[in-house]
Protein backbone atom coordinates (compact mmCIF):
# COMPACT_ATOMS: atom_id res chain seq x y z
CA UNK A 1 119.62 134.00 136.97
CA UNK A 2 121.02 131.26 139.25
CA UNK A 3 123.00 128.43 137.21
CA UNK A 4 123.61 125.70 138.87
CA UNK A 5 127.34 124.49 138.99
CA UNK A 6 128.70 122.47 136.58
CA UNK A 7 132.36 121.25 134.75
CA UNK A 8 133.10 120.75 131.36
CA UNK A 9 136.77 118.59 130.45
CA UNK A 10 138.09 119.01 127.27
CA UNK A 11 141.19 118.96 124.94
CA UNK A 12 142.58 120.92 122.42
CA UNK A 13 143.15 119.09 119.50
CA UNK A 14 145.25 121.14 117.69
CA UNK A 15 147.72 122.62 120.89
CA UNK A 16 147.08 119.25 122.97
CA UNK A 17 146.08 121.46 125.69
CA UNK A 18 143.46 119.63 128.61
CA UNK A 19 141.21 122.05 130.42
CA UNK A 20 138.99 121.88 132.67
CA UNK A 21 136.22 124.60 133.11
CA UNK A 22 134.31 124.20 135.94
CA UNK A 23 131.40 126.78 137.56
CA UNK A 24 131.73 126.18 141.49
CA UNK A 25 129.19 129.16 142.58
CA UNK A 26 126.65 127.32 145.12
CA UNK A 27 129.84 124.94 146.20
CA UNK A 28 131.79 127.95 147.22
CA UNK A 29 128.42 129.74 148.36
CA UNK A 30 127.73 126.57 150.97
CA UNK A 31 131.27 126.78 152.20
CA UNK A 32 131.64 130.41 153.01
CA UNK A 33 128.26 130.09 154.66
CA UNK A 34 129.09 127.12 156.61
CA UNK A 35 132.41 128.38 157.87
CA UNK A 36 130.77 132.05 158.49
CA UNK A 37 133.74 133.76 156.98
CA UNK A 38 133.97 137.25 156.43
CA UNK A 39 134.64 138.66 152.73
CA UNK A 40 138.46 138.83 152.77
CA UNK A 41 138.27 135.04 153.68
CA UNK A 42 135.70 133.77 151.23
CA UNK A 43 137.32 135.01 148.68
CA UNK A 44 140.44 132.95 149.74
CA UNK A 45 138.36 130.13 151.18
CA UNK A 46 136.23 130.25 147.45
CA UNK A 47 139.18 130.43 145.35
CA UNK A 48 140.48 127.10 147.01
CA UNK A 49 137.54 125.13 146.53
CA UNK A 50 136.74 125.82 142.85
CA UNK A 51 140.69 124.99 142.43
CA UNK A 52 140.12 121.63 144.06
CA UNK A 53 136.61 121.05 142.14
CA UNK A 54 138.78 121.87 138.75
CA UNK A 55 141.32 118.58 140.27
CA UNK A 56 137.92 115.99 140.03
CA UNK A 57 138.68 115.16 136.21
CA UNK A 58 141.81 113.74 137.00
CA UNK A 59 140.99 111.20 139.28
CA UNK A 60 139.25 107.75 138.38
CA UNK A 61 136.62 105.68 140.49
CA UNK A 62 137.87 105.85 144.45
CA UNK A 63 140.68 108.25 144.15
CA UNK A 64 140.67 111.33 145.99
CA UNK A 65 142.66 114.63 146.07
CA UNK A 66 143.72 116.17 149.37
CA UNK A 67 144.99 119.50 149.38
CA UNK A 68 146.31 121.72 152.69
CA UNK A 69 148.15 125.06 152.20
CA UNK A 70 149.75 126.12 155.04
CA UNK A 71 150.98 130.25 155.50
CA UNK A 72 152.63 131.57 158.19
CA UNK A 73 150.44 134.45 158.11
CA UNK A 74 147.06 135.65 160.32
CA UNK A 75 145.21 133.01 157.73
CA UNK A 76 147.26 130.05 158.78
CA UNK A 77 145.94 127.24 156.31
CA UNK A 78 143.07 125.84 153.83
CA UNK A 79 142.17 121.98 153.98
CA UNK A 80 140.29 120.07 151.67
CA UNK A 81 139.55 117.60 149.39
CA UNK A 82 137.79 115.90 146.15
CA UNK A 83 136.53 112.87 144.75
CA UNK A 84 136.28 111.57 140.90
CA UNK A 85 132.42 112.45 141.27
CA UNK A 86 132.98 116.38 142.20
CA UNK A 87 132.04 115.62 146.19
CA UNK A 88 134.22 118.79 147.28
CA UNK A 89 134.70 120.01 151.10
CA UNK A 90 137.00 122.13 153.07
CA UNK A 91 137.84 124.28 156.10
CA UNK A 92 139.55 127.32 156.45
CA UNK A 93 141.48 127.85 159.79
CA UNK A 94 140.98 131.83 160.22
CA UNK A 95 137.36 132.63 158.54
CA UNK A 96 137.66 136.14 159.90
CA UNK A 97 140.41 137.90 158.29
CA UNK A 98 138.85 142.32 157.71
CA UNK A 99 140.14 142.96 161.33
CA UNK A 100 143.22 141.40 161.69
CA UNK A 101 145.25 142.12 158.53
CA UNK A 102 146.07 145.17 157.55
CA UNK A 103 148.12 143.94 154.18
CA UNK A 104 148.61 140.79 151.95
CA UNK A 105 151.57 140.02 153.73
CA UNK A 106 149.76 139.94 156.61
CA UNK A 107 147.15 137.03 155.58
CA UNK A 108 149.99 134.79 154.08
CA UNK A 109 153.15 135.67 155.37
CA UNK A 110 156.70 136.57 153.72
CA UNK A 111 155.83 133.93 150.98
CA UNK A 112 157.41 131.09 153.13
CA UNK A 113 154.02 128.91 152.51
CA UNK A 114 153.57 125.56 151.69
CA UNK A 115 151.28 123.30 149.42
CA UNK A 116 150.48 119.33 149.89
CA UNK A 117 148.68 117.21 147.58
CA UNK A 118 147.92 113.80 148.07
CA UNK A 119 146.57 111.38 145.82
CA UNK A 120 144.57 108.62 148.19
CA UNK A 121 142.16 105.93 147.67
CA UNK A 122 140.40 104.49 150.52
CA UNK A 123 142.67 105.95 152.83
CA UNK A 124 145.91 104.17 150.69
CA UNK A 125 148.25 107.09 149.87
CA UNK A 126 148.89 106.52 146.10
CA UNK A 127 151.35 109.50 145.86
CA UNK A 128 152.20 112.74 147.97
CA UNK A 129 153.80 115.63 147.26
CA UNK A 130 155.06 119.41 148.58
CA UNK A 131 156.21 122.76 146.87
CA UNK A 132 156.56 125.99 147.88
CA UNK A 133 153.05 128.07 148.15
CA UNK A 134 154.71 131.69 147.78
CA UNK A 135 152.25 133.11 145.16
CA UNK A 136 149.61 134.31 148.00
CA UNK A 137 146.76 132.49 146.29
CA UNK A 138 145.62 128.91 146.59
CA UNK A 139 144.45 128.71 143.09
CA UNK A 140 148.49 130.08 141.72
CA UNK A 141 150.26 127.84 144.62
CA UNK A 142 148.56 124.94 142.66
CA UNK A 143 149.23 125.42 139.67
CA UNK A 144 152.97 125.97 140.59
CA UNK A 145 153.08 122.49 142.31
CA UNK A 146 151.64 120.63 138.88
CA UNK A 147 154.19 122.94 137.14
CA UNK A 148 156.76 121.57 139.54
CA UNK A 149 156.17 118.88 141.41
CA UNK A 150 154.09 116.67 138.53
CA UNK A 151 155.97 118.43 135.59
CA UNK A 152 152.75 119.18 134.04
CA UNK A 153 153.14 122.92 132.86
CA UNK A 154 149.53 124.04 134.83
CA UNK A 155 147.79 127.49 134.81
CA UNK A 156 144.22 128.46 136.78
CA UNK A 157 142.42 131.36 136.24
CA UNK A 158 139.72 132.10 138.73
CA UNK A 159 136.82 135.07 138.91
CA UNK A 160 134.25 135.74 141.14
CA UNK A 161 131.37 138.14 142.16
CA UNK A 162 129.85 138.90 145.36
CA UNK A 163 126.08 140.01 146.92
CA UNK A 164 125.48 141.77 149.46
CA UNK A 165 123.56 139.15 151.07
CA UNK A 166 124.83 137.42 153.89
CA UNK A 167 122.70 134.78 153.28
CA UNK A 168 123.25 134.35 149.37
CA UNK A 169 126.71 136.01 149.58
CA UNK A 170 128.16 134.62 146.16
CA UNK A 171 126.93 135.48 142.66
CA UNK A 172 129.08 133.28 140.55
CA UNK A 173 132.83 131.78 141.05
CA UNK A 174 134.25 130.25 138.10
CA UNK A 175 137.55 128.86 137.05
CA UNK A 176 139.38 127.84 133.75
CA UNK A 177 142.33 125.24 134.14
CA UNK A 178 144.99 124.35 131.09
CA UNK A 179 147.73 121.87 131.70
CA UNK A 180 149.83 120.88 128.62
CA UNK A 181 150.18 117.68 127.43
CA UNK A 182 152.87 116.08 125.63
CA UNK A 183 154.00 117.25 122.85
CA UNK A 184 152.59 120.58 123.45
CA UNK A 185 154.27 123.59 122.32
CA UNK A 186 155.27 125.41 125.33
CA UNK A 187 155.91 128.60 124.13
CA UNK A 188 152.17 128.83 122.24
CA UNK A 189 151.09 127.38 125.89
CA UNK A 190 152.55 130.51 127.89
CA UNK A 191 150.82 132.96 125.03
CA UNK A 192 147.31 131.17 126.35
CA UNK A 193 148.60 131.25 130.19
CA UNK A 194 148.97 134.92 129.58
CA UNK A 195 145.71 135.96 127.89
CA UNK A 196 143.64 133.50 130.44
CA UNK A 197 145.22 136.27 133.15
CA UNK A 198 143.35 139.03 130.95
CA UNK A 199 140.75 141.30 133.12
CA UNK A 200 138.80 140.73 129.84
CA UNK A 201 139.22 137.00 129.86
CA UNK A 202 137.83 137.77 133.68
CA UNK A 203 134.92 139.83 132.58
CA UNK A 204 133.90 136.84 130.19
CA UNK A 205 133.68 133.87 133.09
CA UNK A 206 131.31 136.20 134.72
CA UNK A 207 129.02 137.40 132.53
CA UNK A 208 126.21 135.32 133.79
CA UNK A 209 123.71 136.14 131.13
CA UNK A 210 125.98 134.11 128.36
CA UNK A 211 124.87 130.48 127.87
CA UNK A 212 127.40 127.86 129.07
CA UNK A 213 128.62 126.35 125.82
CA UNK A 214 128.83 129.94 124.50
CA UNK A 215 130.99 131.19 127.07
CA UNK A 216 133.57 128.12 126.79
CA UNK A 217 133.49 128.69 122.86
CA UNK A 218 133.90 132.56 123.99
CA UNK A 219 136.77 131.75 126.10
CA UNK A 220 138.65 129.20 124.63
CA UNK A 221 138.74 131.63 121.35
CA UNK A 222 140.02 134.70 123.63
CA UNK A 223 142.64 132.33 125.16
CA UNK A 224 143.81 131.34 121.50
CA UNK A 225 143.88 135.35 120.49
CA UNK A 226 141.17 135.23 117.94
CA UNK A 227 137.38 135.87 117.91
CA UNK A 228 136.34 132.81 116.15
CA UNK A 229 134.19 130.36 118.05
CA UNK A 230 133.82 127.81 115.38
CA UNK A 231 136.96 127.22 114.79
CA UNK A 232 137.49 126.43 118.16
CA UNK A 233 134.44 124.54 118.55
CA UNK A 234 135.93 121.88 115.56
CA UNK A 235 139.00 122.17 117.54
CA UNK A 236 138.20 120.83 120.93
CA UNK A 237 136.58 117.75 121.86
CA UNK A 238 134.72 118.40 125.38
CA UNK A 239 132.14 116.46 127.70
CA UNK A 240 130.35 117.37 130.84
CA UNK A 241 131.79 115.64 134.11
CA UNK A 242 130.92 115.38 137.51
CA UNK A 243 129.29 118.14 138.88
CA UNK A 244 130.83 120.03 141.99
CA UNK A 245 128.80 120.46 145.42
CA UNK A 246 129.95 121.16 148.89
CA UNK A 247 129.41 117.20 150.07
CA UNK A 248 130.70 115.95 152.96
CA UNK A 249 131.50 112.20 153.80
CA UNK A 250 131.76 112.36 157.40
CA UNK A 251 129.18 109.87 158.78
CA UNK A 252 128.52 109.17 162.43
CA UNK A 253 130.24 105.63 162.72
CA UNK A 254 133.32 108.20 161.33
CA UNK A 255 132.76 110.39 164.20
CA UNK A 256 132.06 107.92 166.71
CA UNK A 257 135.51 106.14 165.87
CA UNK A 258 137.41 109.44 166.06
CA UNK A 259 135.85 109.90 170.19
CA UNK A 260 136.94 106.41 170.07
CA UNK A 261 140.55 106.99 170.30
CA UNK A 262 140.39 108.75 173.72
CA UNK A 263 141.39 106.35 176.24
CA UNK A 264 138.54 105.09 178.24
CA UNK A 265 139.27 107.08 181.66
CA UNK A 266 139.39 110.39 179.50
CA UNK A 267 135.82 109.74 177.87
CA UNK A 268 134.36 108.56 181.57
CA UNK A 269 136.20 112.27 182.73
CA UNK A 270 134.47 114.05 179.83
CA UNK A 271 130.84 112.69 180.31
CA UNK A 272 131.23 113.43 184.00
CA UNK A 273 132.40 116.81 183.04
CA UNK A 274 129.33 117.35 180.39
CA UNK A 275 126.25 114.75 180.30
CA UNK A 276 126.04 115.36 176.59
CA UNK A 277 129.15 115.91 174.94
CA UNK A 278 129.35 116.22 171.07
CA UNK A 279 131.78 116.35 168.53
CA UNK A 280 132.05 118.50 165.29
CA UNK A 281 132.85 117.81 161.69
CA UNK A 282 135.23 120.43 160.96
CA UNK A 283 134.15 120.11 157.28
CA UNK A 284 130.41 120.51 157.25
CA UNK A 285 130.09 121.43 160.92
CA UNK A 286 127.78 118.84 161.85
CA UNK A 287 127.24 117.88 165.66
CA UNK A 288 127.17 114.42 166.50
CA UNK A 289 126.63 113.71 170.34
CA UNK A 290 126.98 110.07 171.51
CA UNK A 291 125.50 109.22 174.71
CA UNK A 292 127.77 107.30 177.02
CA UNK A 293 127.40 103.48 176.76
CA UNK A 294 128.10 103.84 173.30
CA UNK A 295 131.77 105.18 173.85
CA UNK A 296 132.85 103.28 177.15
């Protein structure tokens, strides 16, 4: 059964606990297959961009979320970035990760990482900042910079399933987010961060036989350490947002601009080099080929 993605934003009454719970399956599935990475790195690669989908609720109208951890392992760095309607995109610099690294340490490094986020709209930076990405995850490294760097005490809990089918390679990737708000009791938040970490808290956001609303009953209940589903339903107050897709905004004015900043006696040096240059998004991986009167 093939759902199609969808995320649900919510509060918790009671705990004043926001959460955002967010299926990113065919988002991640068009981004692995786009950037033709091998296992190792979809996982990675997947984990980022149902992290960034999770960061859509938190924007309004043109704001945009731009995210880039940076290892100094064999993976090197993730890039990518959201919109307030769910448009998520991204690129992973080392797609092809089985041969190369032998151990974790090898794909990120001696924990010496880094994480930027930067709030934009229409290319205005509206705030920016950094923390250290030493958890060897995208999805932990972000939740440490909220902890951190917004003071917004942040846990994500990602699980995913594979197919063998290099064509169809993911069967679901989902992710739970809880970020207390004021006056939350921090100590009752950590019990939920902990149980959200559960293998059986795991084993619910992939059952993919459980209707939607059932499973976020389902889970919010486990995360509150009781099997009650009603209470939790008077409890929380929840709506349906944007939903997440693998969307890129590059456009070919974009990409025409970017050849653009060659200097003229460069471009005339390239199109005598190759008749029919192109360029590619390194996004969506798009070719755009201009011919040359449009450039010079």
């Amino acid at each position: 059964m093939s759902i199609q993605d969808f995320l649900i934003r919510g509060l918790l009454k009671n705990e004043n606990i926001r959460f955002v719970y967010v299926n990113a399956s065919q988002t991640v599935a068009t981004g692995v297959t786009l950037h033709d990475t091998d296992p190792v790195a979809a996982i990675i690669f997947g984990r980022a961009l149902t992290t960034t989908a999770m960061l859509s609720p938190l924007l309004e109208a043109d704001e945009k979320y731009s995210m880039r951890w940076e290892y100094s392992g064999i993976l090197g760095g993730i890039i990518t970035d959201v919109n307030a309607t769910g448009d998520v995109r991204g690129f992973i610099r080392q797609p092809h990760l089985m041969d190369k690294a032998e151990s974790e340490d090898d794909i990120f490094g001696e924990g010496d990482g880094r994480i930027t986020v930067i709030k934009s709209v229409d290319g205005k930076i509206l705030n920016s900042g950094e923390a250290r990405a030493s958890l060897a995850d995208p999805a932990n490294d972000t939740a440490f910079f909220f902890s951190i760097s917004d003071q917004i005490e942040t846990e994500i809990a990602i699980a995913e399933q594979f197919k063998p089918s290099p064509d169809d390679p993911v069967k679901i990737f989902s992710g739970l987010m809880i970020q207390a708000m004021p006056d939350c009791d921090l100590h009752l938040f950590e019990e939920y961060r902990n149980r959200i970490n559960d293998k059986a808290f795991r084993n619910i956001m992939i059952d993919s036989e459980m209707p939607v609303e059932k499973k976020l009953w389902t889970l919010l209940a486990y995360m509150a350490g009781h099997n009650s589903t009603e209470r939790e339903q008077e409890n929380a107050f929840y709506e349906f947002g944007a939903s997440p897709g693998f969307r890129c905004s590059c456009t070919r004015e974009k990409m025409k601009q970017a050849m653009q900043v060659l200097e003229k006696d460069d471009l005339a040096k390239l199109y005598d080099e190759n008749p029919d240059p192109g360029i590619v998004c390194q996004f969506c991986r798009k070719h755009y080929h201009f011919k040359k009167d449009e450039l010079i």
